[in-house]
N, C-alpha and C. Protein backbone atom coordinates (compact mmCIF):
# COMPACT_ATOMS: atom_id res chain seq x y z
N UNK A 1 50.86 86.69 -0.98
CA UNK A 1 49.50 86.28 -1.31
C UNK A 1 48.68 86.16 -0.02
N UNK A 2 47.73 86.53 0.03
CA UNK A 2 46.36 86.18 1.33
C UNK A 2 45.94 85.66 1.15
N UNK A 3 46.07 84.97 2.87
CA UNK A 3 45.57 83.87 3.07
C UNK A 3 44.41 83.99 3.84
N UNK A 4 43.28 83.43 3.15
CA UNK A 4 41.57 83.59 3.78
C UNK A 4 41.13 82.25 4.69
N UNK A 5 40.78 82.22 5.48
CA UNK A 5 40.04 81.33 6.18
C UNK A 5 38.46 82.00 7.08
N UNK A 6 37.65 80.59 6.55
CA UNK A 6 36.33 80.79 6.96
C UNK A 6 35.86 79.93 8.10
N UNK A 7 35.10 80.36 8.97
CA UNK A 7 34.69 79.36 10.22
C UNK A 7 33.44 79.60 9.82
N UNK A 8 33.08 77.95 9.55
CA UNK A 8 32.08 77.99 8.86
C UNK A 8 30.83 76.70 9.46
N UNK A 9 29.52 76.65 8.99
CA UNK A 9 28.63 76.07 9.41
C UNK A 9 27.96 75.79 8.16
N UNK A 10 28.38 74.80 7.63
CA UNK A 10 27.35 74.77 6.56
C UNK A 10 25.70 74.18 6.40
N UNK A 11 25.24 74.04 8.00
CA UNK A 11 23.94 73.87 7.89
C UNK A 11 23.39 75.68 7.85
N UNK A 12 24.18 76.71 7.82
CA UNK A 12 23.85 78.13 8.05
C UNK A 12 23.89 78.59 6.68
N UNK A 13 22.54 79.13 6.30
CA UNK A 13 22.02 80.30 4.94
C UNK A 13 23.41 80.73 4.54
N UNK A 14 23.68 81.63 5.65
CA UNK A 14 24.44 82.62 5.50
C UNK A 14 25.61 82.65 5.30
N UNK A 15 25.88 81.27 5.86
CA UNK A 15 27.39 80.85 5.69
C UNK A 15 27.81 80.41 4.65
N UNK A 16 26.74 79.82 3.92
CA UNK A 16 26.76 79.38 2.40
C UNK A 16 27.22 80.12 1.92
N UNK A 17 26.15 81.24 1.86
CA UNK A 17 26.35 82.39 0.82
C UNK A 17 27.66 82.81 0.64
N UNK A 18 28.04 83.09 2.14
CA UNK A 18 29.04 83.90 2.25
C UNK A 18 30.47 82.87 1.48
N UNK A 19 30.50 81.71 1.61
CA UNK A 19 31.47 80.96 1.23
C UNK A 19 31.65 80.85 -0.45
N UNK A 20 29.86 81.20 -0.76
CA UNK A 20 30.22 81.29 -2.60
C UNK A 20 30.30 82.53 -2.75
N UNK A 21 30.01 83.86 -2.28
CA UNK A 21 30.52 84.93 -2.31
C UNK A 21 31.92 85.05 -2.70
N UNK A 22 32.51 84.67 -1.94
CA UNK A 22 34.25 84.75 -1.50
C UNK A 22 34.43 83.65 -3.20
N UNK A 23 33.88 82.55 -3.13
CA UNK A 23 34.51 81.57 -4.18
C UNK A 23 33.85 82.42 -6.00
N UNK A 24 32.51 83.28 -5.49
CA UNK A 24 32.84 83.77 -6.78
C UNK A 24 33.44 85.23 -7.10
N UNK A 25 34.34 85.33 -5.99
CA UNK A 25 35.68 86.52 -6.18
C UNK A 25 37.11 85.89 -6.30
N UNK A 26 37.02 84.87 -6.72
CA UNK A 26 38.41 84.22 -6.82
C UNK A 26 38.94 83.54 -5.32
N UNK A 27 38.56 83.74 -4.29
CA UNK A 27 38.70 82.97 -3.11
C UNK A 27 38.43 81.88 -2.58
N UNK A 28 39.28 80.98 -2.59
CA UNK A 28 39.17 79.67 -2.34
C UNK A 28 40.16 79.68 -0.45
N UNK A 29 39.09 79.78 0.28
CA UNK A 29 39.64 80.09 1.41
C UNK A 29 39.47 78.66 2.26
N UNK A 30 40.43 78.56 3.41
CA UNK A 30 40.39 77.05 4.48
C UNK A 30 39.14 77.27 4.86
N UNK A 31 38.43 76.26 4.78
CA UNK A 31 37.26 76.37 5.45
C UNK A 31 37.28 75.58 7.00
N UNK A 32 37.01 76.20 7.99
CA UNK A 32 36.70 75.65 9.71
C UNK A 32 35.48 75.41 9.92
N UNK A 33 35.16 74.00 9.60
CA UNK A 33 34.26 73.68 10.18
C UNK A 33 34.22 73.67 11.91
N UNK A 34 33.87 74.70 12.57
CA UNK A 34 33.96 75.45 13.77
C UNK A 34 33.09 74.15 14.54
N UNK A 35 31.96 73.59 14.38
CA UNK A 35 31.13 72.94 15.13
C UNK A 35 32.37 71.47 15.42
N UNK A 36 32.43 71.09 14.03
CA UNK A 36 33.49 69.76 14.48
C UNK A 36 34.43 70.27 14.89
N UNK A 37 35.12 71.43 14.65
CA UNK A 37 36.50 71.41 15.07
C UNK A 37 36.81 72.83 16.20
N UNK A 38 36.39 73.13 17.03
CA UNK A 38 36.01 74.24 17.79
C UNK A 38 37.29 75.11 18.06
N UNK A 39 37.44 76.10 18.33
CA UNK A 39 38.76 76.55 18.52
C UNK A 39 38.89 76.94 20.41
N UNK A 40 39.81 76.97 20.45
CA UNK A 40 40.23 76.72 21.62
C UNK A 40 40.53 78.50 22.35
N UNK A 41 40.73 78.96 23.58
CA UNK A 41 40.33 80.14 23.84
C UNK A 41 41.04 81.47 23.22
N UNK A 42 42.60 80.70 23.02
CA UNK A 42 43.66 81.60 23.05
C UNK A 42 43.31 81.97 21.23
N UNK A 43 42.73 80.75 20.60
CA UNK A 43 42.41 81.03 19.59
C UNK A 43 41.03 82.04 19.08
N UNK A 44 40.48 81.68 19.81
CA UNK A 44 39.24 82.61 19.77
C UNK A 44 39.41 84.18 20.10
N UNK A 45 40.70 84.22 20.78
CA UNK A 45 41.52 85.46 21.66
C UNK A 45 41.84 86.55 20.10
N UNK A 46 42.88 85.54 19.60
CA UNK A 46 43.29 85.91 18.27
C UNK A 46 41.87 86.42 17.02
N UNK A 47 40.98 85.62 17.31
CA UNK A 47 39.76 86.02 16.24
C UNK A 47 38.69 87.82 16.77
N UNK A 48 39.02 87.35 17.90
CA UNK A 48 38.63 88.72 18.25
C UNK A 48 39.39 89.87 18.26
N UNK A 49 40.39 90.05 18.17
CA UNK A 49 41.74 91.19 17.84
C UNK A 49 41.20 91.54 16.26
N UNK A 50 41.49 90.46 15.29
CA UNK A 50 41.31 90.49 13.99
C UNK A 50 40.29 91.36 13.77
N UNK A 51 39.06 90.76 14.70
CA UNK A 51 38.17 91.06 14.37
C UNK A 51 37.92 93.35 14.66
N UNK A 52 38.32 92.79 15.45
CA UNK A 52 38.67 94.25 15.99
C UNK A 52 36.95 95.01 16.71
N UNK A 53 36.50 94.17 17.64
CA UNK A 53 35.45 94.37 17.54
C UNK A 53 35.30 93.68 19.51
N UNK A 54 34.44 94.63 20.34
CA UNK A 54 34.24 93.69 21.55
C UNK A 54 33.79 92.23 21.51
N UNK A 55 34.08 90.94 22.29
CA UNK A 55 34.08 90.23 22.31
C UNK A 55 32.28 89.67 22.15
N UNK A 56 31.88 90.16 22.82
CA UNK A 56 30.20 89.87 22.60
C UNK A 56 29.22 90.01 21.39
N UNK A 57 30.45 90.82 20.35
CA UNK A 57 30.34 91.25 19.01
C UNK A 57 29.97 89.51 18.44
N UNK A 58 30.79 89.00 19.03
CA UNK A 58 31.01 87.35 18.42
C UNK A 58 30.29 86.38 18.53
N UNK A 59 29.01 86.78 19.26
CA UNK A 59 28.03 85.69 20.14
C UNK A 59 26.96 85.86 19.39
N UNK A 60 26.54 84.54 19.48
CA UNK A 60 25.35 84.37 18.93
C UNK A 60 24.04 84.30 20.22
N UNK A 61 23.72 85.73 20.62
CA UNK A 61 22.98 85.25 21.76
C UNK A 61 21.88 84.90 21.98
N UNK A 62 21.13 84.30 20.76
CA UNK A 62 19.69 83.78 20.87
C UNK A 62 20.16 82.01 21.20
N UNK A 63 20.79 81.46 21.20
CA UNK A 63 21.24 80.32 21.45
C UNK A 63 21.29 80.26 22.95
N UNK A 64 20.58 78.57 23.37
CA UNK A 64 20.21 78.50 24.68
C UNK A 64 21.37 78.64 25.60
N UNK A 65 22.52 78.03 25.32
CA UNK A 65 23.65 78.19 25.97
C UNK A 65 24.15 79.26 26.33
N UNK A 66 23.53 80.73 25.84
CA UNK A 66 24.04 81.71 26.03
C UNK A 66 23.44 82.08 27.41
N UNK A 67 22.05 81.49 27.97
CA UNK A 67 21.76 82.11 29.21
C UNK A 67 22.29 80.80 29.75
N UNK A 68 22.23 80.10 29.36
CA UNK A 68 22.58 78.58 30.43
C UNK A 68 24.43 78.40 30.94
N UNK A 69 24.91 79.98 30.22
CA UNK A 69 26.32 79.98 30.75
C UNK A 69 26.41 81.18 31.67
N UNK A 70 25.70 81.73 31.85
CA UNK A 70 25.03 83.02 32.39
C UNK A 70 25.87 84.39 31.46
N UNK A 71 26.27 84.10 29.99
CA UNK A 71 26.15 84.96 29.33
C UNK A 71 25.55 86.57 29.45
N UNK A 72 24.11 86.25 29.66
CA UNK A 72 23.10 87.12 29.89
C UNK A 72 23.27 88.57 30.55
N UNK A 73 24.02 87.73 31.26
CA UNK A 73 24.49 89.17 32.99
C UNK A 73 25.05 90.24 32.35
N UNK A 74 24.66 91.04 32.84
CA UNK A 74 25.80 92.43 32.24
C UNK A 74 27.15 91.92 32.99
N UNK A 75 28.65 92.89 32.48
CA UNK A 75 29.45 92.58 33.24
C UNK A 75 30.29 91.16 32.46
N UNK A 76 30.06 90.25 32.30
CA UNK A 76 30.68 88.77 32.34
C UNK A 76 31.84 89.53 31.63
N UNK A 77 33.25 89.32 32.62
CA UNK A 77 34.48 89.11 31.98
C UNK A 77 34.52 88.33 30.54
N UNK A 78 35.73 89.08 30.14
CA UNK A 78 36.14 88.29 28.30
C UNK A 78 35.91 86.85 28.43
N UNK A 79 37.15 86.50 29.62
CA UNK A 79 37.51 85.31 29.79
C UNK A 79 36.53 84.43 29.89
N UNK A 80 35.45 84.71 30.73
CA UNK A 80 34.50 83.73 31.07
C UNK A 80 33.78 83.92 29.35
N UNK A 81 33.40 84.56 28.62
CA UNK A 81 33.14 84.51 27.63
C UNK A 81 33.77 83.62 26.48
N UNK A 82 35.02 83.67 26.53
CA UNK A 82 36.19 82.63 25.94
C UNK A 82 35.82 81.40 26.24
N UNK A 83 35.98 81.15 27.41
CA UNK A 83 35.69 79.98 28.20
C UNK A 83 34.86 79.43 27.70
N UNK A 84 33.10 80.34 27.54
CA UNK A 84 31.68 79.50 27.06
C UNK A 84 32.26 79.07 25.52
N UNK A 85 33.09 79.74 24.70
CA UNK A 85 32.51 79.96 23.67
C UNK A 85 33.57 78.68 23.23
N UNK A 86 34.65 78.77 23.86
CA UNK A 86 35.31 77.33 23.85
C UNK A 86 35.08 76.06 23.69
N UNK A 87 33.53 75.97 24.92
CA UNK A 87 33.22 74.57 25.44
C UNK A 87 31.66 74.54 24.67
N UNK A 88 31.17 75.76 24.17
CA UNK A 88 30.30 75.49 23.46
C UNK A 88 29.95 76.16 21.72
N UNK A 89 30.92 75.75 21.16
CA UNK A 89 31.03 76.78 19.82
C UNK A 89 29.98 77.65 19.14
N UNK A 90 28.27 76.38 19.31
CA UNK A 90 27.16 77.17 18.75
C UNK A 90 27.38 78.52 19.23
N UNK A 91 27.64 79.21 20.36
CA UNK A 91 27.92 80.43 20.60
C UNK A 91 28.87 81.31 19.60
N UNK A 92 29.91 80.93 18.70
CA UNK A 92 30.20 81.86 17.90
C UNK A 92 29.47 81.91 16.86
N UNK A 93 29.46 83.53 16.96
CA UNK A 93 28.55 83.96 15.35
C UNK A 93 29.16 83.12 14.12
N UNK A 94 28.27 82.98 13.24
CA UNK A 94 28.92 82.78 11.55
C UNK A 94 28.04 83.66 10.51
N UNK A 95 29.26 83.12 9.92
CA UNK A 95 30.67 83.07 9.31
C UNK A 95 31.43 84.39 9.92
N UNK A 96 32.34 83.85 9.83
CA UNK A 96 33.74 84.52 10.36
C UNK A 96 34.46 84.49 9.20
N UNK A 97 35.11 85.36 8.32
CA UNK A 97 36.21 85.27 7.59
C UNK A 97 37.34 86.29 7.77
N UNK A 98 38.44 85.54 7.66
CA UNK A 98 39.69 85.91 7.92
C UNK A 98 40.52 86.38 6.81
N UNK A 99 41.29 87.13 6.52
CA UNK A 99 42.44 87.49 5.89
C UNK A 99 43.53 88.14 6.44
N UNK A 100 44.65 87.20 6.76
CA UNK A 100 46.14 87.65 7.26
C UNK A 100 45.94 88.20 8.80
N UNK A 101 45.48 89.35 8.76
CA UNK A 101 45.70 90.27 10.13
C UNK A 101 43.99 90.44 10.24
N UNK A 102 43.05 90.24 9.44
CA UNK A 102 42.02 90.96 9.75
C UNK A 102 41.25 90.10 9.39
N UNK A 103 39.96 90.46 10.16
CA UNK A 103 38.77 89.29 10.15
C UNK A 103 37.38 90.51 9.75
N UNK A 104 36.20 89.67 9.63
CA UNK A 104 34.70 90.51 9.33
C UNK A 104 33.54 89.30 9.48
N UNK A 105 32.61 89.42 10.40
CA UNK A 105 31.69 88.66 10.16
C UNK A 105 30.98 88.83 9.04
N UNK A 106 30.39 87.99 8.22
CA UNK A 106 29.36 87.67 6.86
C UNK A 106 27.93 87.89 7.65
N UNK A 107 27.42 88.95 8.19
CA UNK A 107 26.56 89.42 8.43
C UNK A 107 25.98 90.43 8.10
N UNK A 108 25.39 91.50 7.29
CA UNK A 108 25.15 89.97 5.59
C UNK A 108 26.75 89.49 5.23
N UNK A 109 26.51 88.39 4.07
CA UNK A 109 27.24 88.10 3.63
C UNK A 109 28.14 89.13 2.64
N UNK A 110 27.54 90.17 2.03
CA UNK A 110 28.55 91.47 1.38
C UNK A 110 29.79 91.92 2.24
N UNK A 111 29.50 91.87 3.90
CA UNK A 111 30.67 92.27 4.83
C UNK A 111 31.92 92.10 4.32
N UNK A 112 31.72 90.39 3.78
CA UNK A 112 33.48 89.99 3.36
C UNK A 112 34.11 90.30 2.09
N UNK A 113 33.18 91.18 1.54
CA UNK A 113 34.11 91.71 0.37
C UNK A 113 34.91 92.56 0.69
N UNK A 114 34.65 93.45 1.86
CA UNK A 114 36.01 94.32 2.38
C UNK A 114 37.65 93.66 2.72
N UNK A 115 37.36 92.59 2.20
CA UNK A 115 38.57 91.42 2.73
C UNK A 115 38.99 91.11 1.41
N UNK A 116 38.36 91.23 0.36
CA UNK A 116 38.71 90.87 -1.09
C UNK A 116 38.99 92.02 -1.36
């Protein structure tokens, strides 16, 4: 059986959606509240594999922290990217949903039906 997990924001439109999306396909997935509970780099390491997608794929870069980590620069290593996104989560995009080996951002929210 698959197992779904969402990193989620529920002050976010989109994340809503995307969470009753999934719940009205039969998916009742872990929900990560990402802001309280942030994931840590090696974990964020793992979300980007899933994701299968460059790491900057994952950023939310209209968020101030993104120049105030010097994000901005062309160039910035993964790591230092890990690092921001570690110590400041608003930097990961949402929703994120997961299944087993593979992940899809809910951007729109239809994305995660490829996971159902």
């Amino acid at each position: 059986m698959a197992t779904y997990t969402i990193y989620h924001n529920p002050r976010c439109s989109k994340s809503r959606q995307t969470l009753a999306l999934l719940e009205e396909h039969g998916v009742s997935p872990h929900v990560v509240e990402y802001l309280k509970t942030p994931l840590n780099q090696s974990e964020l390491m793992l979300l980007q594999q899933k994701l299968d997608l460059p790491i900057t794929a994952m950023l939310r870069t209209k968020e101030k922290e993104f120049s105030e980590a010097g994000l901005d620069k062309p160039g910035v290593a993964d790591d230092i990217i890990l690092k921001a996104v570690a110590e400041h989560p608003i930097l990961l995009e949402r929703p994120i949903v997961t299944c087993d080996d593979k992940a899809v951002i809910g951007r729109p929210p239809e994305n995660v039906l490829a996971l159902v």
